[in-house]
PDB file of N, CA and C in Angstrom:
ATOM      1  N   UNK A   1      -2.959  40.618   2.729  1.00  0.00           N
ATOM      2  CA  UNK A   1      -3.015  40.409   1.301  1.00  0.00           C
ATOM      3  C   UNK A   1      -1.604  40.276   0.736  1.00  0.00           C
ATOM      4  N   UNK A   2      -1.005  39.234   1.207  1.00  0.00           N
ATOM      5  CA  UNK A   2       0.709  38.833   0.818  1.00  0.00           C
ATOM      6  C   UNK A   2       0.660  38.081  -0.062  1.00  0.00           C
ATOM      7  N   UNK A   3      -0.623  37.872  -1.036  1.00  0.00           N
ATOM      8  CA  UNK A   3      -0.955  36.726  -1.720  1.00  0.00           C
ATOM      9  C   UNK A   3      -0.648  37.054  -3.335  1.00  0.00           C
ATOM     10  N   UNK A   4       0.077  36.213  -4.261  1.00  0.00           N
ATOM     11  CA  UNK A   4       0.221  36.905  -5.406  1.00  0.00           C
ATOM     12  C   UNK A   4      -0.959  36.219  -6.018  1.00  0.00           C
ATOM     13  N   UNK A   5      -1.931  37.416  -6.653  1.00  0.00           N
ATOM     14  CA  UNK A   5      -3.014  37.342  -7.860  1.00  0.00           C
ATOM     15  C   UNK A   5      -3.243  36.334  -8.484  1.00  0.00           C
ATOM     16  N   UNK A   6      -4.041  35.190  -7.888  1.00  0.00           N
ATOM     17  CA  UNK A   6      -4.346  33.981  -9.000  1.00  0.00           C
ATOM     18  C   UNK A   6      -5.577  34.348  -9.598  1.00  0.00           C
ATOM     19  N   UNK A   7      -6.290  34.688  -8.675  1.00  0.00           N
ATOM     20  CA  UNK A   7      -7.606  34.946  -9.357  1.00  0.00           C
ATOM     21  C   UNK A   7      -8.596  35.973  -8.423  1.00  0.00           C
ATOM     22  N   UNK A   8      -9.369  36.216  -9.031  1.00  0.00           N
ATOM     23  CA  UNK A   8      -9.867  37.570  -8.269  1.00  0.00           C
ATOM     24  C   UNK A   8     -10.169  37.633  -6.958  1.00  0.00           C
ATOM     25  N   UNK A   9     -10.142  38.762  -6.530  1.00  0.00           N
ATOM     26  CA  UNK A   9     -10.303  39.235  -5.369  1.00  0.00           C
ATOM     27  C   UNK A   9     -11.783  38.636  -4.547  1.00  0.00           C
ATOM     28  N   UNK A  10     -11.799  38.337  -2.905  1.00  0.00           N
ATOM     29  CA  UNK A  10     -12.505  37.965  -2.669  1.00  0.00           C
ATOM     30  C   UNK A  10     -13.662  39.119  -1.806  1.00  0.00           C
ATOM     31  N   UNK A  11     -14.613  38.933  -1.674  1.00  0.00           N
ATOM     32  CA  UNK A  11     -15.457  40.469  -1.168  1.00  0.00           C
ATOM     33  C   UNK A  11     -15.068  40.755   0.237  1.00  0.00           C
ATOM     34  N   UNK A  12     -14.285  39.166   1.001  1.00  0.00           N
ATOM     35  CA  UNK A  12     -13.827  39.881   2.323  1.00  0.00           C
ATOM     36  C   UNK A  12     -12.593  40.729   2.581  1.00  0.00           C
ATOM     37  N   UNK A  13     -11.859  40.046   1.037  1.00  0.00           N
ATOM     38  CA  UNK A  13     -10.793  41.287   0.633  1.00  0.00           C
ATOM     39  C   UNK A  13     -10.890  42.688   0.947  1.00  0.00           C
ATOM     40  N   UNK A  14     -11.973  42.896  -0.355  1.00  0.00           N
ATOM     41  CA  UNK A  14     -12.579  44.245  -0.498  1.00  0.00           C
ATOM     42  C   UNK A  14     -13.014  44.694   0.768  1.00  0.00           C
ATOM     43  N   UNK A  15     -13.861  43.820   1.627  1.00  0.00           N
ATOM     44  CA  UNK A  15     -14.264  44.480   2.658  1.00  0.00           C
ATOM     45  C   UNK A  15     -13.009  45.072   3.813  1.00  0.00           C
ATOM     46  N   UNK A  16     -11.733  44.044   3.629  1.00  0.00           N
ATOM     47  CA  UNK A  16     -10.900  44.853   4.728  1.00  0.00           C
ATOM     48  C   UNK A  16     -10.424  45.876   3.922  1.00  0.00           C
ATOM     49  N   UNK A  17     -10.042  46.038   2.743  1.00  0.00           N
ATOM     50  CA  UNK A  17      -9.304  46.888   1.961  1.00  0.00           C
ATOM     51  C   UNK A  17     -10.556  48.273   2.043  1.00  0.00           C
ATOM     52  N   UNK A  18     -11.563  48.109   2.173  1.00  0.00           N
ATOM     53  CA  UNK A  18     -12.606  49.314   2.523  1.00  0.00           C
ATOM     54  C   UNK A  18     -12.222  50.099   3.926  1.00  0.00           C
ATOM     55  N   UNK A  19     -12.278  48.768   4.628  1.00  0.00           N
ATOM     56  CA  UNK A  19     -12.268  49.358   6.114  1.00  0.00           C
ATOM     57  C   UNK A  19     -10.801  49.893   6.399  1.00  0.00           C
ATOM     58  N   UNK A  20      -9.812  49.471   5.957  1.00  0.00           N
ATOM     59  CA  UNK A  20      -8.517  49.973   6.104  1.00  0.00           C
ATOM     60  C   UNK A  20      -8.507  51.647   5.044  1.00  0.00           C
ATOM     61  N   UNK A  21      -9.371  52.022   4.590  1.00  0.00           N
ATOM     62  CA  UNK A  21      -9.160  53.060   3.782  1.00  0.00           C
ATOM     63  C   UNK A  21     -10.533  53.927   4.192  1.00  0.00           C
ATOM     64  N   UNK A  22     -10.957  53.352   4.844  1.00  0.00           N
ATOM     65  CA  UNK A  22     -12.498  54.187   6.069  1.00  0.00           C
ATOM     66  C   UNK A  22     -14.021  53.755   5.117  1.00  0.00           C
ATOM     67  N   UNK A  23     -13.737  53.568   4.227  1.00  0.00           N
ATOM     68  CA  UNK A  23     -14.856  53.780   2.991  1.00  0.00           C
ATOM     69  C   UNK A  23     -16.264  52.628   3.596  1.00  0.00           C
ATOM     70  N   UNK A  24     -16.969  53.334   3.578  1.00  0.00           N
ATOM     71  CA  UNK A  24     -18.639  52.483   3.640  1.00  0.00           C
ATOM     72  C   UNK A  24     -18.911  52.372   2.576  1.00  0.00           C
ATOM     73  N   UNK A  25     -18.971  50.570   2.076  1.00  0.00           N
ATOM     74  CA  UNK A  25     -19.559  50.171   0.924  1.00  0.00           C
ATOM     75  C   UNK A  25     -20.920  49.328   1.258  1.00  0.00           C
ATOM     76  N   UNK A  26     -21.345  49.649  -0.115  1.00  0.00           N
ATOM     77  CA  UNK A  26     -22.945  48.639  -0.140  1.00  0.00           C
ATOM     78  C   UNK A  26     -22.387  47.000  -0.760  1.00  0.00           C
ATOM     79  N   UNK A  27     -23.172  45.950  -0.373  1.00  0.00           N
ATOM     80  CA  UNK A  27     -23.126  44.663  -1.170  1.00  0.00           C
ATOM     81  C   UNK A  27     -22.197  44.873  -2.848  1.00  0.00           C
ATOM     82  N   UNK A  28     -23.448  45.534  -3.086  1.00  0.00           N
ATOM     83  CA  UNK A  28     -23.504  46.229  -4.654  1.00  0.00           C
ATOM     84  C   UNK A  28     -21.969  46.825  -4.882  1.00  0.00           C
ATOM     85  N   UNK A  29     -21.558  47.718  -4.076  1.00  0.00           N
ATOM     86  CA  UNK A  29     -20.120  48.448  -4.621  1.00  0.00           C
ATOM     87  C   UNK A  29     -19.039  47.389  -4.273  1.00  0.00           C
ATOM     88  N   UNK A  30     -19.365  46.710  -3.427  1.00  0.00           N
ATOM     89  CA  UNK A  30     -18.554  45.803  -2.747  1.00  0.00           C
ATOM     90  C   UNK A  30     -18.191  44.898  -4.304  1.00  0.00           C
ATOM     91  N   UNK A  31     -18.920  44.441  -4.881  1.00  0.00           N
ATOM     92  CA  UNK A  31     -19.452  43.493  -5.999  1.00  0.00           C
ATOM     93  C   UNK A  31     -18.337  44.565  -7.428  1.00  0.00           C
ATOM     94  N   UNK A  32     -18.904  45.548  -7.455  1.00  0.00           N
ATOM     95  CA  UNK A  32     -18.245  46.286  -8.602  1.00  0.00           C
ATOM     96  C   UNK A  32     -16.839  46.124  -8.064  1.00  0.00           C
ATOM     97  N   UNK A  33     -16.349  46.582  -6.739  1.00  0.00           N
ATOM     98  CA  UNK A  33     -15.238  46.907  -6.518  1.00  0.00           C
ATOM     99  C   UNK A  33     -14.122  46.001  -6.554  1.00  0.00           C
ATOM    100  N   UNK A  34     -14.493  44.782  -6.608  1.00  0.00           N
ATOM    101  CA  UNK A  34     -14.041  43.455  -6.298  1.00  0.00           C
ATOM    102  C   UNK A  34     -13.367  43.611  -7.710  1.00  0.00           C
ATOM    103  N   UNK A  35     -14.400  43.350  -8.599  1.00  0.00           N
ATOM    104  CA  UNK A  35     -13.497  43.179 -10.028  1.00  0.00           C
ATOM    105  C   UNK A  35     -12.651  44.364 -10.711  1.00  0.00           C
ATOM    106  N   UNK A  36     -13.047  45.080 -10.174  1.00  0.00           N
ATOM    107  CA  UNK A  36     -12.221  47.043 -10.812  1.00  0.00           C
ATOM    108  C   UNK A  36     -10.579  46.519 -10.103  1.00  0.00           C
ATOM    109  N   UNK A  37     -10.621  46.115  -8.368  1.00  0.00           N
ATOM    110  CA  UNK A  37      -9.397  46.265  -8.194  1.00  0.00           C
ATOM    111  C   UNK A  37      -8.767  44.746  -8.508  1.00  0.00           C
ATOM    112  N   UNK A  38      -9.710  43.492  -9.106  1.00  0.00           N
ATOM    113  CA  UNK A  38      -9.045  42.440  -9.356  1.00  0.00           C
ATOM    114  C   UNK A  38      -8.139  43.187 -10.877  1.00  0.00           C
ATOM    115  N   UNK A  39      -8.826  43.677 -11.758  1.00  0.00           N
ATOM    116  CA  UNK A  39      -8.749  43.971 -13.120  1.00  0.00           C
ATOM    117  C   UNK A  39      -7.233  44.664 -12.704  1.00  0.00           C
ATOM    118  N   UNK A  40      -7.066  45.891 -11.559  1.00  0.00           N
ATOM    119  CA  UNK A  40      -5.715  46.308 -11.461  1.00  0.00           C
ATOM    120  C   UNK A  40      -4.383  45.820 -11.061  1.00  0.00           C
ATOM    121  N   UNK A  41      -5.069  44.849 -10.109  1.00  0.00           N
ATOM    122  CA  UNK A  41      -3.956  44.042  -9.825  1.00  0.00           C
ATOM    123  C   UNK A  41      -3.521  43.135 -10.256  1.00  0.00           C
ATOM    124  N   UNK A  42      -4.066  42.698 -11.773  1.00  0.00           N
ATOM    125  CA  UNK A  42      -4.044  41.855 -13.081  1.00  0.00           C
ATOM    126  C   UNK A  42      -2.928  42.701 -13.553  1.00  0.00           C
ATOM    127  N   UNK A  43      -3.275  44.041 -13.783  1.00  0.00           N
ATOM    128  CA  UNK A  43      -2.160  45.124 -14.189  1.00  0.00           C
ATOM    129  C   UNK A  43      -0.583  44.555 -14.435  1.00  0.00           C
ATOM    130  N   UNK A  44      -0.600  45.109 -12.564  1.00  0.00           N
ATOM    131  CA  UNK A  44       0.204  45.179 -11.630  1.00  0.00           C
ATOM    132  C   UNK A  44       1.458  43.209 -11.902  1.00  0.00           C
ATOM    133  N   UNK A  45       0.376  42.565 -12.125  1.00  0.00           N
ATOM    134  CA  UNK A  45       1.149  40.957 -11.917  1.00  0.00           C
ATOM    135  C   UNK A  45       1.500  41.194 -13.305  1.00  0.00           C
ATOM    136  N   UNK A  46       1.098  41.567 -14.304  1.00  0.00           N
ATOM    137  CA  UNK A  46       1.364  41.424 -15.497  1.00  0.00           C
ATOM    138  C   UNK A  46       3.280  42.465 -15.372  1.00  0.00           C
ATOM    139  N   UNK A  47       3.537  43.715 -15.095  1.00  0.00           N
ATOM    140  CA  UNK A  47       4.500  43.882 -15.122  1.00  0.00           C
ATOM    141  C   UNK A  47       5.540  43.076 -14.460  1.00  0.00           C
ATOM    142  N   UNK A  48       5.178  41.981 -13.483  1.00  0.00           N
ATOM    143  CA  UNK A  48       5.950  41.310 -12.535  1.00  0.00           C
ATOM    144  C   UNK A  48       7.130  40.708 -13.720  1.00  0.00           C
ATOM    145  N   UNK A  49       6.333  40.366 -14.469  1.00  0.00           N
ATOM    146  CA  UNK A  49       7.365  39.265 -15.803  1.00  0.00           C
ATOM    147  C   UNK A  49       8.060  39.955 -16.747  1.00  0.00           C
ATOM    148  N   UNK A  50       7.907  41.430 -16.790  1.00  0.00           N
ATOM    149  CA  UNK A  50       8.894  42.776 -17.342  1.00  0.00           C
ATOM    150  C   UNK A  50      10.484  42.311 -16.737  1.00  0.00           C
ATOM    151  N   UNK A  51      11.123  41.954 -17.730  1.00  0.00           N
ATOM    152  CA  UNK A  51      12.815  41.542 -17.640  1.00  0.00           C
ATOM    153  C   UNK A  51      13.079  43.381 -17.351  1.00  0.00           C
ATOM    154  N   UNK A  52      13.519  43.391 -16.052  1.00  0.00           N
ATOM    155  CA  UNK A  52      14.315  44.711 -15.392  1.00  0.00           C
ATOM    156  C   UNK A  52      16.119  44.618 -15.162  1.00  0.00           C
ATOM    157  N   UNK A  53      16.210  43.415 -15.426  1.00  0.00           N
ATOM    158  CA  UNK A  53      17.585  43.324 -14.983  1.00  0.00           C
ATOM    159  C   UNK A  53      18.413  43.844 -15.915  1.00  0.00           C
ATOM    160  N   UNK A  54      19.425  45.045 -15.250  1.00  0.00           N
ATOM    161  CA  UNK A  54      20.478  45.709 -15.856  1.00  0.00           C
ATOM    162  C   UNK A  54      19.894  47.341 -15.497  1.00  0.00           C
ATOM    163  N   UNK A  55      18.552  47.094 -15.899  1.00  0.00           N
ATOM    164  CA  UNK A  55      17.982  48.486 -15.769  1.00  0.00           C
ATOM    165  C   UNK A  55      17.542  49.395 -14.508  1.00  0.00           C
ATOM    166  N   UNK A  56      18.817  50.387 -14.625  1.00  0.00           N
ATOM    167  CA  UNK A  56      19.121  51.769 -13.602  1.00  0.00           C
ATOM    168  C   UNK A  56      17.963  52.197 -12.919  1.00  0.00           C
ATOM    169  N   UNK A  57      17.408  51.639 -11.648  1.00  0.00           N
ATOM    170  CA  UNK A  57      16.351  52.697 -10.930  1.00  0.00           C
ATOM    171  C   UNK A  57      16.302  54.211 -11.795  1.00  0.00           C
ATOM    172  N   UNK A  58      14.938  54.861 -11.712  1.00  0.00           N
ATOM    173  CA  UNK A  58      14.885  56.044 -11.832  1.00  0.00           C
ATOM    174  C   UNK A  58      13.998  56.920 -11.060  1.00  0.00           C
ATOM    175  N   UNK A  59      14.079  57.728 -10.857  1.00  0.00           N
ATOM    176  CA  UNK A  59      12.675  58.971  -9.937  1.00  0.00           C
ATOM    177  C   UNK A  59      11.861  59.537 -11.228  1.00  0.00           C
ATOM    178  N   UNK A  60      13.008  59.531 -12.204  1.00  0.00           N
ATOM    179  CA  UNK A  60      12.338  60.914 -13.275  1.00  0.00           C
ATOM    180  C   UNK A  60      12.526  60.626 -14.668  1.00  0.00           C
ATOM    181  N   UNK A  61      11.850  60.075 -15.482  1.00  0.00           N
ATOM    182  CA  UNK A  61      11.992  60.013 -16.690  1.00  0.00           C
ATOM    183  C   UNK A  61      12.715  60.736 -17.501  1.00  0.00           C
ATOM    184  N   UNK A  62      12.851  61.888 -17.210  1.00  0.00           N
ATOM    185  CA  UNK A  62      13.504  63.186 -18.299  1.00  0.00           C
ATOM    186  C   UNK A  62      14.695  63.919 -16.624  1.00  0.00           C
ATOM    187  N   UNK A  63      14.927  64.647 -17.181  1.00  0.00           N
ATOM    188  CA  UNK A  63      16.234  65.575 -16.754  1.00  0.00           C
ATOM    189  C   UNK A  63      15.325  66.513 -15.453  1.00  0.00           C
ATOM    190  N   UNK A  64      15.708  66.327 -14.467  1.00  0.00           N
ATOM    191  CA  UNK A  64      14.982  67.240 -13.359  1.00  0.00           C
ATOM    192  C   UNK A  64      15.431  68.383 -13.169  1.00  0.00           C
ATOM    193  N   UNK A  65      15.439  69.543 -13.338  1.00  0.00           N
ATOM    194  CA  UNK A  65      15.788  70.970 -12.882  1.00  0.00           C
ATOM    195  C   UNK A  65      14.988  71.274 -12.507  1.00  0.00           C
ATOM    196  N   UNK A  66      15.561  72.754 -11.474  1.00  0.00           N
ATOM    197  CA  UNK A  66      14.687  73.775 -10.743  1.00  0.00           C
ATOM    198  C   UNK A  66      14.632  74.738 -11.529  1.00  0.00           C
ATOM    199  N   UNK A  67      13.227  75.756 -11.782  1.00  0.00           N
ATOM    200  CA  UNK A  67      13.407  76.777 -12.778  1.00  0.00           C
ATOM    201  C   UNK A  67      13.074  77.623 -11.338  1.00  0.00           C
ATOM    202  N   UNK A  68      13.183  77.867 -10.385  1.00  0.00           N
ATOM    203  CA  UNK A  68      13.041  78.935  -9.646  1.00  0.00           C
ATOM    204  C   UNK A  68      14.383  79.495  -9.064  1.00  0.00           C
ATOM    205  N   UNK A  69      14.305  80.403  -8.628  1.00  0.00           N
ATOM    206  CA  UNK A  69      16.040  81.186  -8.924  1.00  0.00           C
ATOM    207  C   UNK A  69      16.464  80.337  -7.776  1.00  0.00           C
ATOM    208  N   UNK A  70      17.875  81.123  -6.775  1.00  0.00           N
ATOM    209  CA  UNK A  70      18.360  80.128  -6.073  1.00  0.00           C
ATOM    210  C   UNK A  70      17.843  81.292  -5.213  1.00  0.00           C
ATOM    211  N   UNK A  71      17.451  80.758  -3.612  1.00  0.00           N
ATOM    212  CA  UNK A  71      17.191  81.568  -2.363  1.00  0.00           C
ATOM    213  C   UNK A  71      18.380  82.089  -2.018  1.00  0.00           C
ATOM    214  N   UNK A  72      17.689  83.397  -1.770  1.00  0.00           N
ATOM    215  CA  UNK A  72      18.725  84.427  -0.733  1.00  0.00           C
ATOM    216  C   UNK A  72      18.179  85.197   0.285  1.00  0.00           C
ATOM    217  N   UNK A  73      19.208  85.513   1.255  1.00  0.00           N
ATOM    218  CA  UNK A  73      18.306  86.856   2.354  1.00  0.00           C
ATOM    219  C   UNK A  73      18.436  88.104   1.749  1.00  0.00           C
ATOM    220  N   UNK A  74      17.145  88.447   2.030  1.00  0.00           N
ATOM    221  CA  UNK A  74      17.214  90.120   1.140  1.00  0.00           C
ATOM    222  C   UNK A  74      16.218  90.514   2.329  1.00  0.00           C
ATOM    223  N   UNK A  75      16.728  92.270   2.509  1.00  0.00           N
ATOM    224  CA  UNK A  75      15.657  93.043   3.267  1.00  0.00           C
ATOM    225  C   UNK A  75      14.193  92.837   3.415  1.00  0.00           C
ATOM    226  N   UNK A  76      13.265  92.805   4.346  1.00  0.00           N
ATOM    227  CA  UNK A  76      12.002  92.629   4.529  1.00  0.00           C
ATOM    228  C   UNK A  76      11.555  93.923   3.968  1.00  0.00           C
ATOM    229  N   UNK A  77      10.279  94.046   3.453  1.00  0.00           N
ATOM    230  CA  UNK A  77       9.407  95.006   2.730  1.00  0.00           C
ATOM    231  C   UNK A  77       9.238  96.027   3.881  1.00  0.00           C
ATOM    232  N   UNK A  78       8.786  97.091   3.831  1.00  0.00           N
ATOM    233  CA  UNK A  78       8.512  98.171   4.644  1.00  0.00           C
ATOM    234  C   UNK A  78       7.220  97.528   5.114  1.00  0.00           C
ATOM    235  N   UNK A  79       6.307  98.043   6.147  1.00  0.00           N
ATOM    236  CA  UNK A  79       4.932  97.661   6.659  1.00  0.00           C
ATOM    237  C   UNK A  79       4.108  98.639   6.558  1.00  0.00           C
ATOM    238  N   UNK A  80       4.416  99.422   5.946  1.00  0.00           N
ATOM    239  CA  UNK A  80       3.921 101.116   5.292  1.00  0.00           C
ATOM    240  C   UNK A  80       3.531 100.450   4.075  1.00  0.00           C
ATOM    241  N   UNK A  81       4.449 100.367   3.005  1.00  0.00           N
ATOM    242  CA  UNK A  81       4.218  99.686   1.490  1.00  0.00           C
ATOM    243  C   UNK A  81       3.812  98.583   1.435  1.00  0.00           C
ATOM    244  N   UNK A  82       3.538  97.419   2.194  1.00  0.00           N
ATOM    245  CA  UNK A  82       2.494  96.697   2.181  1.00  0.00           C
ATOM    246  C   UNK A  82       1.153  96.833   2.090  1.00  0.00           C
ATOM    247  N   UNK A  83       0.860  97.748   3.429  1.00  0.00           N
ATOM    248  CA  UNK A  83      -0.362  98.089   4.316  1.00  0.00           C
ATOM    249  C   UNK A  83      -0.906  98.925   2.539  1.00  0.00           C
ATOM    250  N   UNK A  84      -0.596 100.534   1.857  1.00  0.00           N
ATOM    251  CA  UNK A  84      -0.377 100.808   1.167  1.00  0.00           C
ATOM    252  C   UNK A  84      -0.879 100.287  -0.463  1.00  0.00           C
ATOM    253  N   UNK A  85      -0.452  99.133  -0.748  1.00  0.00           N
ATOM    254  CA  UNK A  85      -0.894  98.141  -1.663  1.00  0.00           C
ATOM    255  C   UNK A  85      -2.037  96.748  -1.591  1.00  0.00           C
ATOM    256  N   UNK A  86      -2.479  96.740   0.176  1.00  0.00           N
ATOM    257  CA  UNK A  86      -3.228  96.383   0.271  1.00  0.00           C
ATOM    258  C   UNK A  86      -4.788  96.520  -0.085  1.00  0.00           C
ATOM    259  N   UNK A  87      -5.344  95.638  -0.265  1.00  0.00           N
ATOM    260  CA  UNK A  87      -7.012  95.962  -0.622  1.00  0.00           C
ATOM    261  C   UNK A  87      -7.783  96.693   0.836  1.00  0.00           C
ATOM    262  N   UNK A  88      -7.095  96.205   1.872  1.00  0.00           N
ATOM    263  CA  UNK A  88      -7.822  96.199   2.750  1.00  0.00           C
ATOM    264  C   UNK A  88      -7.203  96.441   4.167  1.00  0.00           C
ATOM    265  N   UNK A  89      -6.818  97.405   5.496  1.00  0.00           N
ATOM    266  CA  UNK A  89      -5.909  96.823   6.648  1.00  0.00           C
ATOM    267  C   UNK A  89      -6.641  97.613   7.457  1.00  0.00           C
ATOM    268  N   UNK A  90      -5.900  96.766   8.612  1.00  0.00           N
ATOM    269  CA  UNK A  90      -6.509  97.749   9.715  1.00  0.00           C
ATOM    270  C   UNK A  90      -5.766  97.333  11.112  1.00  0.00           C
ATOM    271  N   UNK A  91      -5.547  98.388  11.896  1.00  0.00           N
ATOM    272  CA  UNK A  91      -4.530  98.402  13.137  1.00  0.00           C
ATOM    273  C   UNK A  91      -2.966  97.736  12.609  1.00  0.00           C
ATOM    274  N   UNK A  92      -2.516  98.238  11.355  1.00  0.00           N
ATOM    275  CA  UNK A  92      -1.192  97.811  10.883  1.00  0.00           C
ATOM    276  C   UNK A  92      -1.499  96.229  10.170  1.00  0.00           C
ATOM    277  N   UNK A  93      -2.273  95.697   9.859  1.00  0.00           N
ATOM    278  CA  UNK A  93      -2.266  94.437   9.627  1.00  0.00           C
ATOM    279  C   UNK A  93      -3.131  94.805   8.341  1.00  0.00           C
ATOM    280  N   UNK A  94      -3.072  93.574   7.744  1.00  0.00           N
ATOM    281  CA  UNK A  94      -3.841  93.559   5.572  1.00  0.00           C
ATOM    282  C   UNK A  94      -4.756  92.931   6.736  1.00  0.00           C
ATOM    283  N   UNK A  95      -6.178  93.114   6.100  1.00  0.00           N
ATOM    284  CA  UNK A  95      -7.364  92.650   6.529  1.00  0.00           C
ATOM    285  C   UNK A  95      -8.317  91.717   5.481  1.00  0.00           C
ATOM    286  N   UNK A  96      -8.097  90.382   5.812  1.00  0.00           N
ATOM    287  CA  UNK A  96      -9.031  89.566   4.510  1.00  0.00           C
ATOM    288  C   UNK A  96     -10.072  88.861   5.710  1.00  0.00           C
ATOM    289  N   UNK A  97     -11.110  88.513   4.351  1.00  0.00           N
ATOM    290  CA  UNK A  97     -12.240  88.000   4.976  1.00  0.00           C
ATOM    291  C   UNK A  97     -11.966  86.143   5.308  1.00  0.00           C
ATOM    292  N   UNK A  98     -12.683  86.951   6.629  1.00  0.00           N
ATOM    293  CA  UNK A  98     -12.954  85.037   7.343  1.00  0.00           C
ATOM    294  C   UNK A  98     -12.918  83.802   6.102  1.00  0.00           C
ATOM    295  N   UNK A  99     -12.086  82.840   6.802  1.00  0.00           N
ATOM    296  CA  UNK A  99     -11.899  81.775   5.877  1.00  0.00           C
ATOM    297  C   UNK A  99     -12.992  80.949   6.825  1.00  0.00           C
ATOM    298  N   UNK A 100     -13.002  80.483   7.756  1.00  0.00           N
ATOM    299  CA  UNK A 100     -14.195  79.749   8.575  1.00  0.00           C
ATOM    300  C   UNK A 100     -15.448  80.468   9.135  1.00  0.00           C
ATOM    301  N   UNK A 101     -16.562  80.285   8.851  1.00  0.00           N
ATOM    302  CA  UNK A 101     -17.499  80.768   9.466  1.00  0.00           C
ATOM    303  C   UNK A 101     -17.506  81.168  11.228  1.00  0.00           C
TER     304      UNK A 101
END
């Protein structure tokens, strides 16, 4: 699909653009889907003709900071005052319930 957007998408499009993304479609979604992603990539061609020249790449619209402090090494917790504040332990270890059956 190296093709620039003349006109909508074709359903064998959709159909590789399904299969490249795993998705099982019906006729029917195939049909909706065709025009949803023609309609986006209408979007997409429409910014193509946006005059960019002069204008600075960006990542971030606004000012990026970290609000989390800066890392340091500091002493490990006791395994007493863990165990202690735990809900639950047993043989030295916090004890939570099974995540997988």
């Amino acid at each position: 699909m190296d093709r620039f957007l003349a006109d909508e998408l074709t359903a064998d499009e959709v159909r590789h653009i399904a299969a490249l993304t795993r998705l099982g479609l019906t006729d029917d979604e195939i049909e909706t889907m065709r025009g949803q992603l023609s309609s986006i990539l209408k979007v997409f061609e429409s910014l193509q003709q946006v005059d960019t020249e002069g204008v600075e790449p960006t990542g971030h619209t606004t000012e990026v900071r970290t609000v989390l402090r800066a890392d340091s090494a500091q002493e490990s917790l006791e395994r007493e005052g863990i165990l202690k504040n735990a809900p639950d332990s047993e043989a030295g270890y916090v004890k939570v319930r099974p995540i997988l059956g």
